[in-house]
C-alpha atoms as a PDB file:
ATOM      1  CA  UNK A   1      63.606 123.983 146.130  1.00  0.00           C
ATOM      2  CA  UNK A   2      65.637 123.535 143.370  1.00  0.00           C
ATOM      3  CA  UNK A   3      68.125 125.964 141.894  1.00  0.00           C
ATOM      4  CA  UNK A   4      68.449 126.123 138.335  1.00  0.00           C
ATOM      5  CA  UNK A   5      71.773 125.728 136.878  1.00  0.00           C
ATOM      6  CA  UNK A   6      73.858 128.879 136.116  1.00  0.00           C
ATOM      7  CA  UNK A   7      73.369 130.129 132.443  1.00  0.00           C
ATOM      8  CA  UNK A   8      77.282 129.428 131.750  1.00  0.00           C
ATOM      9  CA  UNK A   9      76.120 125.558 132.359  1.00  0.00           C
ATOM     10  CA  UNK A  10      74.067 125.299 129.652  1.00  0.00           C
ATOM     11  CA  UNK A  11      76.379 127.233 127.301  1.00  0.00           C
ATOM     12  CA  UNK A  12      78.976 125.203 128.047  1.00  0.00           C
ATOM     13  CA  UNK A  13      76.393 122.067 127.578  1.00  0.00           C
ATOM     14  CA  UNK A  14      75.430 123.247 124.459  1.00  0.00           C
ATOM     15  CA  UNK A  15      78.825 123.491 123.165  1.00  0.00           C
ATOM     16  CA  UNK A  16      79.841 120.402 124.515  1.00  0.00           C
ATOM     17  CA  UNK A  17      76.893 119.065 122.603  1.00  0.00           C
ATOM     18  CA  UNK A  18      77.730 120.787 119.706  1.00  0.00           C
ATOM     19  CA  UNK A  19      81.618 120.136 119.361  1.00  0.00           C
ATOM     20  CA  UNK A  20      80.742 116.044 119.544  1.00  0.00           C
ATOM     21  CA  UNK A  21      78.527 116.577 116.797  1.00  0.00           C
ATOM     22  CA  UNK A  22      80.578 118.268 114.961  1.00  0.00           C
ATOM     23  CA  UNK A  23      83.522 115.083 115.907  1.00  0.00           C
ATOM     24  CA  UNK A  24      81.186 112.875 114.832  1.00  0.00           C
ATOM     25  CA  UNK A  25      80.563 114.487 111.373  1.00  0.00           C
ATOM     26  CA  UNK A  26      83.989 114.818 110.640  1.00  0.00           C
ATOM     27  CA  UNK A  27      84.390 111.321 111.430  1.00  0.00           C
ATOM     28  CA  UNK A  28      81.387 110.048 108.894  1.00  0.00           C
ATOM     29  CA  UNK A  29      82.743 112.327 106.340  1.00  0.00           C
ATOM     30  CA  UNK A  30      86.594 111.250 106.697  1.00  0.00           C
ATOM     31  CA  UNK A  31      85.002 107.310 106.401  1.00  0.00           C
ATOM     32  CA  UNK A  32      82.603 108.406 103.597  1.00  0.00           C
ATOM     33  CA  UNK A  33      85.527 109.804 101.393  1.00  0.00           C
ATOM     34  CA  UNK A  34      87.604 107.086 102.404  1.00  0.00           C
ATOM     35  CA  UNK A  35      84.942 104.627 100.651  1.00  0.00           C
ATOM     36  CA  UNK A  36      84.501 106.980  97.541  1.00  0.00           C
ATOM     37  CA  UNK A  37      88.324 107.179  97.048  1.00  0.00           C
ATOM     38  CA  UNK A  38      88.214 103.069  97.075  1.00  0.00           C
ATOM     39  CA  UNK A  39      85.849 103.209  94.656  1.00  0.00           C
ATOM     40  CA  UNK A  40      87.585 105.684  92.610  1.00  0.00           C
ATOM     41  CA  UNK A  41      90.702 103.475  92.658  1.00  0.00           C
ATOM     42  CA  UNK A  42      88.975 100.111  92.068  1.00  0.00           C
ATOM     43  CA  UNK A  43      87.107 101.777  88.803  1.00  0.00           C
ATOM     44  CA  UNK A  44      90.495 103.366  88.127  1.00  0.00           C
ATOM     45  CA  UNK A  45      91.845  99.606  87.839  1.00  0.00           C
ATOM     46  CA  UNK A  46      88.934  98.312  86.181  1.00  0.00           C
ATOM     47  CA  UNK A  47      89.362 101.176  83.393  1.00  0.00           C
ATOM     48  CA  UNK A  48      93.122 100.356  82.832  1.00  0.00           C
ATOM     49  CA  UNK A  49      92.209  96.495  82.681  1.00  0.00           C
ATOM     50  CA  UNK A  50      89.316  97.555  79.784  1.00  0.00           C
ATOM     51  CA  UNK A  51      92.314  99.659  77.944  1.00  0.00           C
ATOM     52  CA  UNK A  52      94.434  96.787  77.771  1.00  0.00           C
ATOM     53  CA  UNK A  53      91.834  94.728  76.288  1.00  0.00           C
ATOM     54  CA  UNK A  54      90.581  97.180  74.008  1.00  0.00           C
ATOM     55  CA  UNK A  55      94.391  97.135  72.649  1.00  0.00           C
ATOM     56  CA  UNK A  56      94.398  93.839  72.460  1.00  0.00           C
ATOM     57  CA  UNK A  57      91.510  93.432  70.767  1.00  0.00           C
ATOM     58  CA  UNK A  58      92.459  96.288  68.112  1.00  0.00           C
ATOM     59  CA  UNK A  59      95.440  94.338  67.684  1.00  0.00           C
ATOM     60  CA  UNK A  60      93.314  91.140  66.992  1.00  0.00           C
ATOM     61  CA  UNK A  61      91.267  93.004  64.406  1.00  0.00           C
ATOM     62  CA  UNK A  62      94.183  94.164  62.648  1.00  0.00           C
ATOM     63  CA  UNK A  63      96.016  90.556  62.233  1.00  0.00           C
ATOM     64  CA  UNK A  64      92.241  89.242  61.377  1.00  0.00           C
ATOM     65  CA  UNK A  65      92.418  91.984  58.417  1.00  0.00           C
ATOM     66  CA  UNK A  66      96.101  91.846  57.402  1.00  0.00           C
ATOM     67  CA  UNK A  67      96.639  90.965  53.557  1.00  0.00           C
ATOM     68  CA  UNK A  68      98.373  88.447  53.677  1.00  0.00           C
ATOM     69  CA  UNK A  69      96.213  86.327  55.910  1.00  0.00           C
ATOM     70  CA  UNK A  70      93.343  87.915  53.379  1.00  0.00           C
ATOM     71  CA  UNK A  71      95.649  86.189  50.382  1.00  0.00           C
ATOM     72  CA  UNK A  72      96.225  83.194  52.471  1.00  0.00           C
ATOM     73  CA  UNK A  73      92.403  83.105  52.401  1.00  0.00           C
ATOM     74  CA  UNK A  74      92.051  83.653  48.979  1.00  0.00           C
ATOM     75  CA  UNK A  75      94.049  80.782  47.856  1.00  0.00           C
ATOM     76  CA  UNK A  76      93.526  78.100  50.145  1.00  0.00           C
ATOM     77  CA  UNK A  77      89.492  78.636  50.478  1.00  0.00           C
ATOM     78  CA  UNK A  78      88.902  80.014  47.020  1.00  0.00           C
ATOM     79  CA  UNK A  79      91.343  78.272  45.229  1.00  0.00           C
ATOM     80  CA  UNK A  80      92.480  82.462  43.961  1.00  0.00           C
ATOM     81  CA  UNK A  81      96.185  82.652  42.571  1.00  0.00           C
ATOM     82  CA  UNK A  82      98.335  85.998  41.667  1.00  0.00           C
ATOM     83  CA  UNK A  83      98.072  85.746  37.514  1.00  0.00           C
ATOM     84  CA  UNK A  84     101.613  85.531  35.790  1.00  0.00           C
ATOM     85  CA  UNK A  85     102.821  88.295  33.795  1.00  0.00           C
ATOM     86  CA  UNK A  86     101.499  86.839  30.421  1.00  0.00           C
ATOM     87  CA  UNK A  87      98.213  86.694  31.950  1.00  0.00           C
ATOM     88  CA  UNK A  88      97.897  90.185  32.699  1.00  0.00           C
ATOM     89  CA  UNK A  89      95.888  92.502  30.088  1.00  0.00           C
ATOM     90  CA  UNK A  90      96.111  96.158  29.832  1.00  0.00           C
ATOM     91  CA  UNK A  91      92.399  97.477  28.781  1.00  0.00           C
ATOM     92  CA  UNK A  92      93.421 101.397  27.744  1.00  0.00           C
ATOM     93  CA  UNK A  93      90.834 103.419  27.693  1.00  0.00           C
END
């Protein structure tokens, strides 16, 4: 015959059970925000690298546009010249 084990047993089982479970979550949620922290940091990086280029290309549109690359332009490709004083004329209205 075979006597059944005493009630406080099994409670004590059960919490036993229930306290490694709970370990074990703890532990897959501690490794789970370690990886979405990494991530967060890596696309942190990958943000500041795309800010510096975005400044350097805003910096590489505004030399493209400057005037006097514009005039350089002008003159060398168009054959354009600033007219002399004498060649101005004043239309009035």
């Amino acid at each position: 015959m075979t006597v059944a084990a005493p009630l406080w047993r099994r409670w004590a089982l059960a919490l036993w059970l229930l306290v490694m479970a709970s370990a074990l979550a703890v532990v897959q949620v501690s490794h789970l925000c370690r990886q979405r922290y990494s991530e967060l940091a890596s696309l942190q990086r990958q943000e500041n690298r795309l800010q510096v280029q975005w400044g350097q290309y805003l910096l590489e549109q505004s030399s493209w546009a400057s005037l006097t690359r514009i005039e350089a332009i002008a003159q060398d490709k168009l054959g354009m010249q600033v007219p002399e004083t004498d060649d101005v004329v004043m239309v009035k209205p």
